[in-house]
N, C-alpha and C. Protein backbone atom coordinates (compact mmCIF):
# COMPACT_ATOMS: atom_id res chain seq x y z
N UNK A 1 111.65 134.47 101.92
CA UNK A 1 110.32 134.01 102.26
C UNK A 1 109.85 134.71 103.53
N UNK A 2 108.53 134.81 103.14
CA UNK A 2 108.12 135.92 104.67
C UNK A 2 107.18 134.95 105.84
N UNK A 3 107.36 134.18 106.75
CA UNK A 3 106.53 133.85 107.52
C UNK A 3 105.54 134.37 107.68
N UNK A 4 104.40 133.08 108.03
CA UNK A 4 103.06 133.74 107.93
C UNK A 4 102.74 133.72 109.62
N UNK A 5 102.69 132.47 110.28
CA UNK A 5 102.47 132.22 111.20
C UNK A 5 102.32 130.15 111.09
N UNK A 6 102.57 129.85 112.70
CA UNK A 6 102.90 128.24 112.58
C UNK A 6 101.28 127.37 112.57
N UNK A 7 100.34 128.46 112.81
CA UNK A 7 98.79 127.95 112.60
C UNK A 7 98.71 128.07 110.66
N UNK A 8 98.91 129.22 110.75
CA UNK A 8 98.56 128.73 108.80
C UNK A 8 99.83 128.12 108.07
N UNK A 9 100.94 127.90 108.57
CA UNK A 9 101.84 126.65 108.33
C UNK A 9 100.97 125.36 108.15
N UNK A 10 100.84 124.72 109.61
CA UNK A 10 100.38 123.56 109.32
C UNK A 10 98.63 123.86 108.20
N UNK A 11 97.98 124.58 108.41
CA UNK A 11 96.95 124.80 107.06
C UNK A 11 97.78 124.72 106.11
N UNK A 12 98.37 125.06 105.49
CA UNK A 12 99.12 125.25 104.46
C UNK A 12 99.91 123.59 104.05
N UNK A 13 100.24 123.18 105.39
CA UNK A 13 100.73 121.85 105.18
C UNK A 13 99.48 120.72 104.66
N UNK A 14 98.69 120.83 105.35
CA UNK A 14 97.00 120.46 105.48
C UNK A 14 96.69 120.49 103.84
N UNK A 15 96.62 121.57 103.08
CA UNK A 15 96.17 121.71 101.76
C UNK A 15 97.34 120.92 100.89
N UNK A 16 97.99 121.17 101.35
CA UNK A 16 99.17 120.85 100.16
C UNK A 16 98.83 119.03 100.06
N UNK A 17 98.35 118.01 101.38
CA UNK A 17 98.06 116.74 101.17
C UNK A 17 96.71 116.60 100.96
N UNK A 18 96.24 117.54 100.27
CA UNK A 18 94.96 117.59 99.53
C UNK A 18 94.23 116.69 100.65
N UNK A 19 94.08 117.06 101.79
CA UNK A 19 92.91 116.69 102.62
C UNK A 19 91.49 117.46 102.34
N UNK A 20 90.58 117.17 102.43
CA UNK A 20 89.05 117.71 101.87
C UNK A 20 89.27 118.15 102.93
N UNK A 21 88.91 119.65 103.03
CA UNK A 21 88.51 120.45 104.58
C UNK A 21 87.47 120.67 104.59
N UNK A 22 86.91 120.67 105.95
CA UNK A 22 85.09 120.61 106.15
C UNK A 22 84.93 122.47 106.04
N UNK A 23 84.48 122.87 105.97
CA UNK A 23 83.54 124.20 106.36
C UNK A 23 83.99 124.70 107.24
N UNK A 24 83.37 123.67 108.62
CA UNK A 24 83.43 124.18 110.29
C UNK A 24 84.97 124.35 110.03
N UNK A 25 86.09 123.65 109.46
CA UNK A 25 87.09 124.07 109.44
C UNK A 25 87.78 125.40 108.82
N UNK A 26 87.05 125.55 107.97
CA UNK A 26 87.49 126.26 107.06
C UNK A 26 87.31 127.94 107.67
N UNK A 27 85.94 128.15 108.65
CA UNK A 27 85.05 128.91 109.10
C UNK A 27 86.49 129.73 110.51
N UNK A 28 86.96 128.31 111.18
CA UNK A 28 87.51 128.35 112.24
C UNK A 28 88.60 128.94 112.02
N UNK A 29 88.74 128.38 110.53
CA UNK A 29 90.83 129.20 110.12
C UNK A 29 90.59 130.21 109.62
N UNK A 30 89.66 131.22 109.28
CA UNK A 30 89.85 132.11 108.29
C UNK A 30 90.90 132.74 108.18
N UNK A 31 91.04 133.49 109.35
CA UNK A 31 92.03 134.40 109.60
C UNK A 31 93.60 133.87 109.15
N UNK A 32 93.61 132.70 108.94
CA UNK A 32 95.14 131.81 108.85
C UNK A 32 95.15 131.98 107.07
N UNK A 33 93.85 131.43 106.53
CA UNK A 33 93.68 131.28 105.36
C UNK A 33 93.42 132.53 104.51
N UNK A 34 93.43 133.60 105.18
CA UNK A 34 93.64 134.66 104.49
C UNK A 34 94.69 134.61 104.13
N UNK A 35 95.56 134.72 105.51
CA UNK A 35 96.77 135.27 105.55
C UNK A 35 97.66 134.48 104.26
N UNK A 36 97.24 133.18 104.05
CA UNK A 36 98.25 132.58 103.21
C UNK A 36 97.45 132.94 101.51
N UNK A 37 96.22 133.41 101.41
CA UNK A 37 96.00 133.72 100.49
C UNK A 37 96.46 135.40 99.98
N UNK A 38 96.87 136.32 101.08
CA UNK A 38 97.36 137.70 100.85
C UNK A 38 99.13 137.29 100.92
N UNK A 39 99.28 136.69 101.20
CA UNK A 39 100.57 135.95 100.80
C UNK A 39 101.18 135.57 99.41
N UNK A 40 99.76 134.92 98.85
CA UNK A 40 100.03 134.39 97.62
C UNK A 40 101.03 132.96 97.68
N UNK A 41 99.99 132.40 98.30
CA UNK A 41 100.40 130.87 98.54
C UNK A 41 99.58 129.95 97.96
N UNK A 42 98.26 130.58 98.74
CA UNK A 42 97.13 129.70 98.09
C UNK A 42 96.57 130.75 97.53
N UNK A 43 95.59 129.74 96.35
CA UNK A 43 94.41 130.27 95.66
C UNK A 43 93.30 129.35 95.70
N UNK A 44 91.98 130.50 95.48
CA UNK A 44 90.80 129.10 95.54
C UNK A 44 90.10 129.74 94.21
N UNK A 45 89.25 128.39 94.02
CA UNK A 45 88.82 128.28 92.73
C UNK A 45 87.16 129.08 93.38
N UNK A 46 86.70 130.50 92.41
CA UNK A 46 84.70 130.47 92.25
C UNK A 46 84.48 129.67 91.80
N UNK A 47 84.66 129.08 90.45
CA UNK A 47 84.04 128.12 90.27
C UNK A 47 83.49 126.48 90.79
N UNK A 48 84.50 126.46 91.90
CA UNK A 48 84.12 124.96 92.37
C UNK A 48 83.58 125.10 94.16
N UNK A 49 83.28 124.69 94.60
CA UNK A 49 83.26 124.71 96.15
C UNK A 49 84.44 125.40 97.33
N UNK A 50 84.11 126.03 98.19
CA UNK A 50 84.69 126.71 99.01
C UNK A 50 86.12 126.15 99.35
N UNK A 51 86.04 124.97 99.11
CA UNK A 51 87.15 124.23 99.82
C UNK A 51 87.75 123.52 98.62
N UNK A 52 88.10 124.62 98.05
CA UNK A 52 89.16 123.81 96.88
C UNK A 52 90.02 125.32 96.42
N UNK A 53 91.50 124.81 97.46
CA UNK A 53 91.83 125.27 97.25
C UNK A 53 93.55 125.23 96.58
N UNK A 54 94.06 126.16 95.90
CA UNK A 54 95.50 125.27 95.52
C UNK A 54 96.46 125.79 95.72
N UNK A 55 97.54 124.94 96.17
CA UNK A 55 98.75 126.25 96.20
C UNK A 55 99.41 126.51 95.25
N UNK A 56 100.50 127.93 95.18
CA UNK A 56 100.12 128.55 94.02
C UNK A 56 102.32 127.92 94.46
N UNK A 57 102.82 128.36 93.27
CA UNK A 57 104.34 128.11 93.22
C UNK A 57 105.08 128.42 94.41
N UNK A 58 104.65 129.73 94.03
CA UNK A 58 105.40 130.62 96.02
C UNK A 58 104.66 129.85 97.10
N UNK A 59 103.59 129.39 97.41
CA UNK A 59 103.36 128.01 98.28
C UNK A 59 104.20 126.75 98.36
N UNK A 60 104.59 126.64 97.06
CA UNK A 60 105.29 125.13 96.70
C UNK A 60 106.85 125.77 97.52
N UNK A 61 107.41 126.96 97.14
CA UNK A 61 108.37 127.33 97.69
C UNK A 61 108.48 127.39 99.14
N UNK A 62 107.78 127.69 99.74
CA UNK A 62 107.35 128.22 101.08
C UNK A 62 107.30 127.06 102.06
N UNK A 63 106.66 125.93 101.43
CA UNK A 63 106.82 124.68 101.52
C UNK A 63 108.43 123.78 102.10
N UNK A 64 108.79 124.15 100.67
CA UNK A 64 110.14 123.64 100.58
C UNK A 64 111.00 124.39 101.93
N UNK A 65 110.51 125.69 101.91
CA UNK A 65 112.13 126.15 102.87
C UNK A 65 111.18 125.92 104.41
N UNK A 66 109.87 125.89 104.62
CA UNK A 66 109.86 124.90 105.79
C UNK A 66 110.07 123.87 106.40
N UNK A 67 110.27 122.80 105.02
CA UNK A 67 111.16 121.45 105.51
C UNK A 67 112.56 121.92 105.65
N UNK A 68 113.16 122.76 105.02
CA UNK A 68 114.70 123.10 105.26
C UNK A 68 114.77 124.06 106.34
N UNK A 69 113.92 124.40 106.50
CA UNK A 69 114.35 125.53 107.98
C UNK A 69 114.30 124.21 109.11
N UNK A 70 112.64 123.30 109.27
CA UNK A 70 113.08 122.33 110.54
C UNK A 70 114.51 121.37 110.56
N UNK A 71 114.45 121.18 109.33
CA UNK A 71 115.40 120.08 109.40
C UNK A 71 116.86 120.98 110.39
N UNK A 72 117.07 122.47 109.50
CA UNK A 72 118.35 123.07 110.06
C UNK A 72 117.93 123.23 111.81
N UNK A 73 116.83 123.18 112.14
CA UNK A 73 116.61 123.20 113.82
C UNK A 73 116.59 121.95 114.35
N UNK A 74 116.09 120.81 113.55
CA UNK A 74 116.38 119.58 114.46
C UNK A 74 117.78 118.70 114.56
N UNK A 75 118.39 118.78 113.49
CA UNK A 75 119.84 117.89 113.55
C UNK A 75 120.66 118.63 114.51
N UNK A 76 121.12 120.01 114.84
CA UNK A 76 121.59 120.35 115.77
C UNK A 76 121.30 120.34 117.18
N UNK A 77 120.19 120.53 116.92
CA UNK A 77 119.14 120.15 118.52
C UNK A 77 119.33 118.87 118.75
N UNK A 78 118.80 117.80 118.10
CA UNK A 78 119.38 116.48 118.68
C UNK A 78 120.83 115.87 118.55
N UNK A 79 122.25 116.64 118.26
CA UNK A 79 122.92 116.20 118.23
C UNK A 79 123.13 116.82 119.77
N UNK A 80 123.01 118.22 120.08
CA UNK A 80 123.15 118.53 121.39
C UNK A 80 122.52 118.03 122.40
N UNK A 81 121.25 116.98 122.49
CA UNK A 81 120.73 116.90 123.46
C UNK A 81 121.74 115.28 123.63
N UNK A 82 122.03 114.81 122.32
CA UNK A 82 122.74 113.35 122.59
C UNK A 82 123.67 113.65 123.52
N UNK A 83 124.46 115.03 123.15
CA UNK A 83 125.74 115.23 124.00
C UNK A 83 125.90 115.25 125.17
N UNK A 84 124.67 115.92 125.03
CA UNK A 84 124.39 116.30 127.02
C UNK A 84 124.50 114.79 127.62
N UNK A 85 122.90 114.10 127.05
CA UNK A 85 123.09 112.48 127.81
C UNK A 85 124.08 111.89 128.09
N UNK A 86 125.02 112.11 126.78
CA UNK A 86 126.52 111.60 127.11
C UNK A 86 127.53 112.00 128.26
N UNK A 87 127.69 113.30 128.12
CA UNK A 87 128.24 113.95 129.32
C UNK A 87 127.47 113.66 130.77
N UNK A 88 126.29 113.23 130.53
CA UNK A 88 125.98 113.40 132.31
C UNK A 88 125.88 111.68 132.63
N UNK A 89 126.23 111.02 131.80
CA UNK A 89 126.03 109.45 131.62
C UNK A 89 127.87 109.33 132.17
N UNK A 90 128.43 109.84 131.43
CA UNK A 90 130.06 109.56 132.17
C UNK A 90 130.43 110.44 133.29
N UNK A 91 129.57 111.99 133.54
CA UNK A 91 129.65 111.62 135.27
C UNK A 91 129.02 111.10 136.28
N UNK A 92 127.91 110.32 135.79
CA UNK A 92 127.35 109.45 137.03
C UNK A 92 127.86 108.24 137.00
N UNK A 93 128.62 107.81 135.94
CA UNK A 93 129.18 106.88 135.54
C UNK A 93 130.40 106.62 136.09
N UNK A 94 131.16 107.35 136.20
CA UNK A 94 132.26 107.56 136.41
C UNK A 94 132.99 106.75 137.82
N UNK A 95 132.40 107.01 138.67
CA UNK A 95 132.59 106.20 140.21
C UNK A 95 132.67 104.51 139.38
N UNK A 96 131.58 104.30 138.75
CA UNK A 96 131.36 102.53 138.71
C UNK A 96 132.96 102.24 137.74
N UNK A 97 133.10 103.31 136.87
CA UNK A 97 133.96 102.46 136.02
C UNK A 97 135.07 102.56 136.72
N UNK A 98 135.79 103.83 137.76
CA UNK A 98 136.94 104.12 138.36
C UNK A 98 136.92 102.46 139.34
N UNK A 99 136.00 101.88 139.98
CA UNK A 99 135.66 100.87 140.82
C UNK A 99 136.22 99.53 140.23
N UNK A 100 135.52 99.47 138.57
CA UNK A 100 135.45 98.27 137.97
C UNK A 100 136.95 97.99 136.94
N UNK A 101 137.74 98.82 137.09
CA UNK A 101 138.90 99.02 136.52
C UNK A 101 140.12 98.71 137.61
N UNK A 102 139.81 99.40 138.91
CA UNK A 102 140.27 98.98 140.21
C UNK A 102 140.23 97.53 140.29
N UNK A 103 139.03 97.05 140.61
CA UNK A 103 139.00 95.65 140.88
C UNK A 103 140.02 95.00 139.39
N UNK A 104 139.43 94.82 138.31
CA UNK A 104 140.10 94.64 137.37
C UNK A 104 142.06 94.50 137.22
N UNK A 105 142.29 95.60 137.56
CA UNK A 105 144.02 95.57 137.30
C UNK A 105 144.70 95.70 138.71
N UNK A 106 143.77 95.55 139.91
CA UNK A 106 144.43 95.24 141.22
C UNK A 106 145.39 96.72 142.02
N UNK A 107 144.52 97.51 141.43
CA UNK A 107 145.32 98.74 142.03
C UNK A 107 144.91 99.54 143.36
């Protein structure tokens, strides 16, 4: 799959939940909405209004491996950021429990 860019991503995300896009919108993205139409993602219909447009299979695909590409960037990312908290939670931590273990077993 060839990236287009993360502005005609979310367009692309945008069409796919069949939101009605206004004009002024449509006017503002061109350049995005090319790109995913020289792509061969989307297609739009002459026959109906400017803003009907559909995605084509290789969209439906394109789709798919953008939920599988974030997902492969967020589960590692937040398992590392848990880690960190963890690690800097047991050395600031560390004094109270060395203290509360002291008092505890009388050493």
């Amino acid at each position: 799959m060839e990236r287009v860019s993360k502005y005609a991503d979310k367009i692309l995300i945008k069409i796919s939940k069949k939101n009605s896009l206004s004009d002024k919108f449509l006017e503002k993205h061109d350049n995005e909405i090319t790109a995913l139409i020289e792509h061969n993602y989307i297609t739009y219909s002459q026959y109906s209004s400017s803003s009907d447009y559909q995605i084509t299979d290789a969209g439906q695909a394109y789709l798919e491996y953008l939920k599988r590409d974030f997902i492969r960037f967020v589960i590692p990312t937040t398992l590392s950021i848990i880690a960190i908290i963890i690690s800097i939670a047991a050395i600031v931590l560390a004094p109270f429990w060395n203290a509360f273990f002291t008092k505890l077993y009388h050493l």
